[in-house]
C-alpha atoms as a PDB file:
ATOM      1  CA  UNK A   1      95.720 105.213 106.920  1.00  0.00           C
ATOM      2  CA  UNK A   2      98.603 103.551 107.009  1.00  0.00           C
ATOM      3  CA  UNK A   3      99.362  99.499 107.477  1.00  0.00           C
ATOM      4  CA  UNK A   4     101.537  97.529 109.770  1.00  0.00           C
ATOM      5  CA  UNK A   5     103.717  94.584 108.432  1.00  0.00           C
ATOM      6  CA  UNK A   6     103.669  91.634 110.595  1.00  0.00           C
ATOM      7  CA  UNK A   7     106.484  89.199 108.538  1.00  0.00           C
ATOM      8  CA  UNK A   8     109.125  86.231 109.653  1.00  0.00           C
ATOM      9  CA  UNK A   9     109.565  82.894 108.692  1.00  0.00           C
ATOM     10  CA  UNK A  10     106.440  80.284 108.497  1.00  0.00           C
ATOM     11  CA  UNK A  11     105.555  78.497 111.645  1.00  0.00           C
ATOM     12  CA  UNK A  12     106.435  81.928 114.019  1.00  0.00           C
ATOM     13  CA  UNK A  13     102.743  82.611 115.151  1.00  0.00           C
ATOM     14  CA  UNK A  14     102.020  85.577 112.530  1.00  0.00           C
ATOM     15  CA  UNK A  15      98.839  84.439 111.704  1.00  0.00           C
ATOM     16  CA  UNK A  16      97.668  83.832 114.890  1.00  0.00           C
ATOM     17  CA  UNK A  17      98.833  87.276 115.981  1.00  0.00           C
ATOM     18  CA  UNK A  18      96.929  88.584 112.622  1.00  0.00           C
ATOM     19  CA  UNK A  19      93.785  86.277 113.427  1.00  0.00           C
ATOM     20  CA  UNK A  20      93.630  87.594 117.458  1.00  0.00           C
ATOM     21  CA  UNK A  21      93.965  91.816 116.202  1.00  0.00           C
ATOM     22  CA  UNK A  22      91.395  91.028 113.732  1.00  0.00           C
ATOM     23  CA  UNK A  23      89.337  89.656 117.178  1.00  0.00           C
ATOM     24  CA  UNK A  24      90.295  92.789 118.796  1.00  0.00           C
ATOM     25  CA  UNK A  25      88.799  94.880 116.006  1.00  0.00           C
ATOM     26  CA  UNK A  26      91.499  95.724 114.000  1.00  0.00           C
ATOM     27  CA  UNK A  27      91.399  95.585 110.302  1.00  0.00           C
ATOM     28  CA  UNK A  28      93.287  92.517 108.985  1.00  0.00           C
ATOM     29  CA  UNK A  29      94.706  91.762 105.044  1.00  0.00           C
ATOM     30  CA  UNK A  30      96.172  87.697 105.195  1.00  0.00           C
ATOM     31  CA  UNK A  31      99.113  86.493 103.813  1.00  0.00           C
ATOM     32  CA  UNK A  32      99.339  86.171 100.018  1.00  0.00           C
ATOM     33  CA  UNK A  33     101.610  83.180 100.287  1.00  0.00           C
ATOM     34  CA  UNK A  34      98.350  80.473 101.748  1.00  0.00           C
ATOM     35  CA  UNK A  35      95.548  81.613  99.770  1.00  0.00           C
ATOM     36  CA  UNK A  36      97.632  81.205  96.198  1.00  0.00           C
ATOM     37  CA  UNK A  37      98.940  78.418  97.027  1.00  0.00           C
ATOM     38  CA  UNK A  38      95.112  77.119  97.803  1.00  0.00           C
ATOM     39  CA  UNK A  39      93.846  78.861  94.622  1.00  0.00           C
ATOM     40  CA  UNK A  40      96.665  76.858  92.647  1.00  0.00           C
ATOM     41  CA  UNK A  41      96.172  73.727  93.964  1.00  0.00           C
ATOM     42  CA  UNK A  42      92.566  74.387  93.427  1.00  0.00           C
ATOM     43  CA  UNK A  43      93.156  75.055  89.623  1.00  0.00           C
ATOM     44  CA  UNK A  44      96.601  74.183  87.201  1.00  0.00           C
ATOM     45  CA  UNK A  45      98.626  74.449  89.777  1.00  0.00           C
ATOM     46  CA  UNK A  46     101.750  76.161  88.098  1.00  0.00           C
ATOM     47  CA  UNK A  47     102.442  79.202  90.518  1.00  0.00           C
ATOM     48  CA  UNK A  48     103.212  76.908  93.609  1.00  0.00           C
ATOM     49  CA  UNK A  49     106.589  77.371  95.592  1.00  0.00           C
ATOM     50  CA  UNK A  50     107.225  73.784  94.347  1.00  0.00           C
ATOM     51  CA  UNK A  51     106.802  74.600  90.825  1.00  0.00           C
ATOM     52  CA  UNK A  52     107.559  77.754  90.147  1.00  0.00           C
ATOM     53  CA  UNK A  53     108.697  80.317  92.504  1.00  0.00           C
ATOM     54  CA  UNK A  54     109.542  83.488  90.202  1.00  0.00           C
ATOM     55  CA  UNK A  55     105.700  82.634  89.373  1.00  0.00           C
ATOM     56  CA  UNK A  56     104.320  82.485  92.890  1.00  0.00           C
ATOM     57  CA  UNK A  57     106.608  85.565  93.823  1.00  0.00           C
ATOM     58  CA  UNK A  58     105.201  87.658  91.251  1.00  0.00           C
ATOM     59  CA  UNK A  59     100.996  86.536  92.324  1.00  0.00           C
ATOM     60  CA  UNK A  60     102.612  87.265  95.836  1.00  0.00           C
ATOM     61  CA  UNK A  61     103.637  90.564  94.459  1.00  0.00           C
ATOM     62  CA  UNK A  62     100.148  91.821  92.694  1.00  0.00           C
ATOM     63  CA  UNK A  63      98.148  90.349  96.234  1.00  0.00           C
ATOM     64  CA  UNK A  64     100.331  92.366  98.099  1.00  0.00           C
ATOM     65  CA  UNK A  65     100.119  95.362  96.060  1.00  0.00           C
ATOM     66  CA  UNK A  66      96.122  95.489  96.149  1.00  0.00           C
ATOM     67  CA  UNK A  67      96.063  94.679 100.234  1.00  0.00           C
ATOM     68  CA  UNK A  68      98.364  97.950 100.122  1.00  0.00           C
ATOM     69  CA  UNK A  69      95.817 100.133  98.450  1.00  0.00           C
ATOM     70  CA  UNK A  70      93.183  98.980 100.364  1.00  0.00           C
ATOM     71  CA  UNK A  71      95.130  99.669 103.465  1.00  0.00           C
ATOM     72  CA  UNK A  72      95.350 103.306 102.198  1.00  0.00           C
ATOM     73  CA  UNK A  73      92.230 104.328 101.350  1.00  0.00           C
ATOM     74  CA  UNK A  74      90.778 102.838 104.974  1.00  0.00           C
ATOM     75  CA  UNK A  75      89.998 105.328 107.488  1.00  0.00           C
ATOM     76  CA  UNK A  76      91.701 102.393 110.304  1.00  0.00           C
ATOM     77  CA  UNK A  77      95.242 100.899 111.221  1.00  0.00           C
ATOM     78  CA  UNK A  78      95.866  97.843 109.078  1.00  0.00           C
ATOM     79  CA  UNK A  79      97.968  94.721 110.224  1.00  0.00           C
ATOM     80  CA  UNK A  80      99.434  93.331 107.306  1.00  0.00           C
ATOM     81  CA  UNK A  81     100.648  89.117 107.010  1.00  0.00           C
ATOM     82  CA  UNK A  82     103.449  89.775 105.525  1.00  0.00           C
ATOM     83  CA  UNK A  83     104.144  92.784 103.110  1.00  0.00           C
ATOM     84  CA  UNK A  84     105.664  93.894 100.086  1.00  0.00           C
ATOM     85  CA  UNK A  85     109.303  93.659 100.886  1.00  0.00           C
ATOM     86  CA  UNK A  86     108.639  90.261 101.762  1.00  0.00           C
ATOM     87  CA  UNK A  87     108.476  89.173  98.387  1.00  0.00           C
ATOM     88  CA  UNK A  88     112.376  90.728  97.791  1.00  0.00           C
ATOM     89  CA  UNK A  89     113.203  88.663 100.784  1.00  0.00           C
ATOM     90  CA  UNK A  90     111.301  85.438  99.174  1.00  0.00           C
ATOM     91  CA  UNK A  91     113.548  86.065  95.692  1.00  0.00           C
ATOM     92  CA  UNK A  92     116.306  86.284  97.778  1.00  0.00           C
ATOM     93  CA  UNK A  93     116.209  83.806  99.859  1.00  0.00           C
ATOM     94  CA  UNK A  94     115.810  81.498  96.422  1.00  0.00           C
ATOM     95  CA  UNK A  95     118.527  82.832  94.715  1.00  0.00           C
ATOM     96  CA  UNK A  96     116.182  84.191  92.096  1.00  0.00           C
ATOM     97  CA  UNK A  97     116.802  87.689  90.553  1.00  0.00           C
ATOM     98  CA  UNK A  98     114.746  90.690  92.090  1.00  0.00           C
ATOM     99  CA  UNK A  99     112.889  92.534  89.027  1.00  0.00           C
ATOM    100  CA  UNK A 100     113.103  95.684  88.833  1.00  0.00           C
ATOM    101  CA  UNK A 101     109.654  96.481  89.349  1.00  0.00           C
ATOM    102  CA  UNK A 102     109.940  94.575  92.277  1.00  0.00           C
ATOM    103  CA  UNK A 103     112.037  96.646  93.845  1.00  0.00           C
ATOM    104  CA  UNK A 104     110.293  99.660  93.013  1.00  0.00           C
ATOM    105  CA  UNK A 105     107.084  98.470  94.745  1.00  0.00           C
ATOM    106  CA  UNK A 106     109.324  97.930  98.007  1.00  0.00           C
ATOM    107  CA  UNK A 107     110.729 101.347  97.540  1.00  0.00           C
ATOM    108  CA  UNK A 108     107.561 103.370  96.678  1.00  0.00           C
ATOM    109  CA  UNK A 109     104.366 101.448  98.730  1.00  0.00           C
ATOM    110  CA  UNK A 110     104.837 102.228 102.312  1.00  0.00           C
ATOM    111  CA  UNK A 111     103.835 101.187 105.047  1.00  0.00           C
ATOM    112  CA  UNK A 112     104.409 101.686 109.115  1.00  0.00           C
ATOM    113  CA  UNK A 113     108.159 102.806 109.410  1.00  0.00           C
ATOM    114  CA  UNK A 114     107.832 100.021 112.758  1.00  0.00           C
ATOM    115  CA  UNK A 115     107.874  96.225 111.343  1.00  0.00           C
ATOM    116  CA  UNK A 116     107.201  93.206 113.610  1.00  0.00           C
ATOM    117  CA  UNK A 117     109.490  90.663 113.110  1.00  0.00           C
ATOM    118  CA  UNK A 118     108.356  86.876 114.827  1.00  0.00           C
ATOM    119  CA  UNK A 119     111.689  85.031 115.335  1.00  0.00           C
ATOM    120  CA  UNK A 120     111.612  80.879 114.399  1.00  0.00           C
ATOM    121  CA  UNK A 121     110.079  79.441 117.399  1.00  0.00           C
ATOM    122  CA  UNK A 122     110.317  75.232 117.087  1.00  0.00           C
ATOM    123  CA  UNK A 123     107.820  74.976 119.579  1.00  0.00           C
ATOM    124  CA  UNK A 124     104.887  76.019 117.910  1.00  0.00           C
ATOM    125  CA  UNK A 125     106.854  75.866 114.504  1.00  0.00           C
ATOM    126  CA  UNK A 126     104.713  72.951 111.866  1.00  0.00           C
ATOM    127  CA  UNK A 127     103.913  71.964 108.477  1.00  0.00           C
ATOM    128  CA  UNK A 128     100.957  70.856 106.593  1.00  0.00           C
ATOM    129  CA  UNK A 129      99.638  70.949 103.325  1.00  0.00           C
ATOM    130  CA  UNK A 130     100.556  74.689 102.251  1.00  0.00           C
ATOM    131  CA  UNK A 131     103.415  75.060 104.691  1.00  0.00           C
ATOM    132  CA  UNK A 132     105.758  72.383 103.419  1.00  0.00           C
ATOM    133  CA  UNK A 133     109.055  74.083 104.735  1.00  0.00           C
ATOM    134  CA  UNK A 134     111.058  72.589 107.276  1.00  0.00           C
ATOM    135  CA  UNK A 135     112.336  74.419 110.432  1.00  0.00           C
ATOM    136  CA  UNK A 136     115.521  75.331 108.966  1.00  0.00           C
ATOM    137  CA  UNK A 137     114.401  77.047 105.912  1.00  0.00           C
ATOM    138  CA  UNK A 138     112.003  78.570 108.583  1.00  0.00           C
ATOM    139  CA  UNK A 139     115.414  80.299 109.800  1.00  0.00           C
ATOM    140  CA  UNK A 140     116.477  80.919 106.699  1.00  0.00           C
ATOM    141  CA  UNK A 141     113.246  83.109 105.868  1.00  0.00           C
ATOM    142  CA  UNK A 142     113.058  84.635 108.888  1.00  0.00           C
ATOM    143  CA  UNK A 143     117.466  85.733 108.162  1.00  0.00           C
ATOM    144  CA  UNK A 144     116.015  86.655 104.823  1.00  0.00           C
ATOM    145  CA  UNK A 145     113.204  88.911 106.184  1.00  0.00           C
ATOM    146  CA  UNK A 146     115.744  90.353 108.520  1.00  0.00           C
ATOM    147  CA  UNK A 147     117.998  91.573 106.270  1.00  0.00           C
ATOM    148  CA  UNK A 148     115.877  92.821 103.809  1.00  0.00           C
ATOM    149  CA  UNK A 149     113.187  95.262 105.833  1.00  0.00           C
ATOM    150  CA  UNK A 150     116.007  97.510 106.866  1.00  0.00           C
ATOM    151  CA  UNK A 151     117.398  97.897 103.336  1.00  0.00           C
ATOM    152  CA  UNK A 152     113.799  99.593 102.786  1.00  0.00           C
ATOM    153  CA  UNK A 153     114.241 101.810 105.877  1.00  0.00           C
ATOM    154  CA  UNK A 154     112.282  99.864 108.135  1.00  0.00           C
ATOM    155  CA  UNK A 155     112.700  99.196 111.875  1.00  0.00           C
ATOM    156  CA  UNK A 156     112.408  95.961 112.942  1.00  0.00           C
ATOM    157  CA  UNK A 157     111.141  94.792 116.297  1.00  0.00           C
ATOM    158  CA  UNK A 158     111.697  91.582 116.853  1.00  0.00           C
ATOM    159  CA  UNK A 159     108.216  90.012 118.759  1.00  0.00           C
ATOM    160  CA  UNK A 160     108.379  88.205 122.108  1.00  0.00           C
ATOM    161  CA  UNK A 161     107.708  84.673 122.053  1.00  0.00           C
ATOM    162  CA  UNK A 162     104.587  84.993 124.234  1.00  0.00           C
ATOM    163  CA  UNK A 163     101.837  84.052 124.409  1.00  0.00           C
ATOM    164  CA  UNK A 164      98.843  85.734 121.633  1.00  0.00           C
ATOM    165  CA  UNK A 165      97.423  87.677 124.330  1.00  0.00           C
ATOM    166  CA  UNK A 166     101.091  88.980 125.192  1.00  0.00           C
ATOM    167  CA  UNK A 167     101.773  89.481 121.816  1.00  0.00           C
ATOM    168  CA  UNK A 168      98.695  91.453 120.821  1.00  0.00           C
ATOM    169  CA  UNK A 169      99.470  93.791 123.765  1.00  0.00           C
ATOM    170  CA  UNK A 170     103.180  93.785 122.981  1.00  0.00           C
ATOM    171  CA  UNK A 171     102.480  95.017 119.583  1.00  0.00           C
ATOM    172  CA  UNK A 172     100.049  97.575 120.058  1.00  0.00           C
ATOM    173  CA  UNK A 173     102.153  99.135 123.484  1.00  0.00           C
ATOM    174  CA  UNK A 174     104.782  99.586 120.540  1.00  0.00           C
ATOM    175  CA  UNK A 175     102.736 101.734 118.229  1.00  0.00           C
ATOM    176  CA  UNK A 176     101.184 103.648 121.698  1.00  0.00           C
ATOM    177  CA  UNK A 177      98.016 101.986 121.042  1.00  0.00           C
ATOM    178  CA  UNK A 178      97.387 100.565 124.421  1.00  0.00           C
ATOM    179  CA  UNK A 179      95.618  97.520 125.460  1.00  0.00           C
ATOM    180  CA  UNK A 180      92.577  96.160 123.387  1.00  0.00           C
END
């Protein structure tokens, strides 16, 4: 089975949208970017965005990868936080380099051809301990992701800002899922 990328900048409502299809019975796989930035801080500490982001791209990179494969071999649709292409996006959006292997992970692990984009929305838009962007580089990623998901032939559809009930149903009337 395929997977469906849910990306955009930090602060948009992904999660929540990821956390409420999960509810609905839908199989989930989180973001990368939260859970290794809690395993760093939980450890040395050295692949944080703060510290080194060709580091944290790359543990991105290999998190994404394996929630890919699982997302294959299930028999059910897969919403995805964030997916491989976001991790070109991340490198760009830093100026960094894109490695080659990089890109060939964007080019060759597929997922839906449909991506949800969720635009920078201030009012629900915060920070706290892993999300230490601002609002503007908030825009910035969500430019970044923007530009880059079409480059992989991906169509993006940008998501309403509604609320998580709207959304859910928003998303899945786009892939002719229905209501949950």
């Amino acid at each position: 089975m395929t997977g469906v990328v849910i990306t955009g900048g930090p602060g948009s409502g992904k999660t929540s949208l990821i956390d409420a299809l999960a509810q609905a019975g839908y199989a989930v796989e989180p973001e990368a970017g939260r859970a290794i930035i809690r395993e760093e801080q939980g450890g040395d500490g050295e692949a944080l965005p703060w510290r080194d982001r060709a580091l944290f791209a790359r543990k991105m990179l290999d998190h994404d990868i394996a929630a890919h494969g699982r997302s294959q071999q299930g028999a059910r649709l897969t919403f995805h936080d964030r997916g491989v292409p976001d991790v070109v996006g991340y490198l760009t959006l830093c100026g960094l380099p894109i490695p080659d292997d990089v890109d060939q992970a964007a080019r060759t692990l597929r997922y839906h051809r449909r991506v949800f984009i969720a635009p920078p929305w201030l009012e629900i838009f915060g920070q706290d301990a892993e999300r230490r962007q601002d609002f503007a580089e908030a825009e910035r990623t969500f430019a970044a992701m923007a530009a880059v998901y079409p480059t992989y032939g991906y169509d993006l559809v940008e998501l309403p800002k509604a609320t998580i009930v709207e959304r859910v149903a928003f998303v899945l009337d786009q892939l002719g899922l229905g209501r949950p």
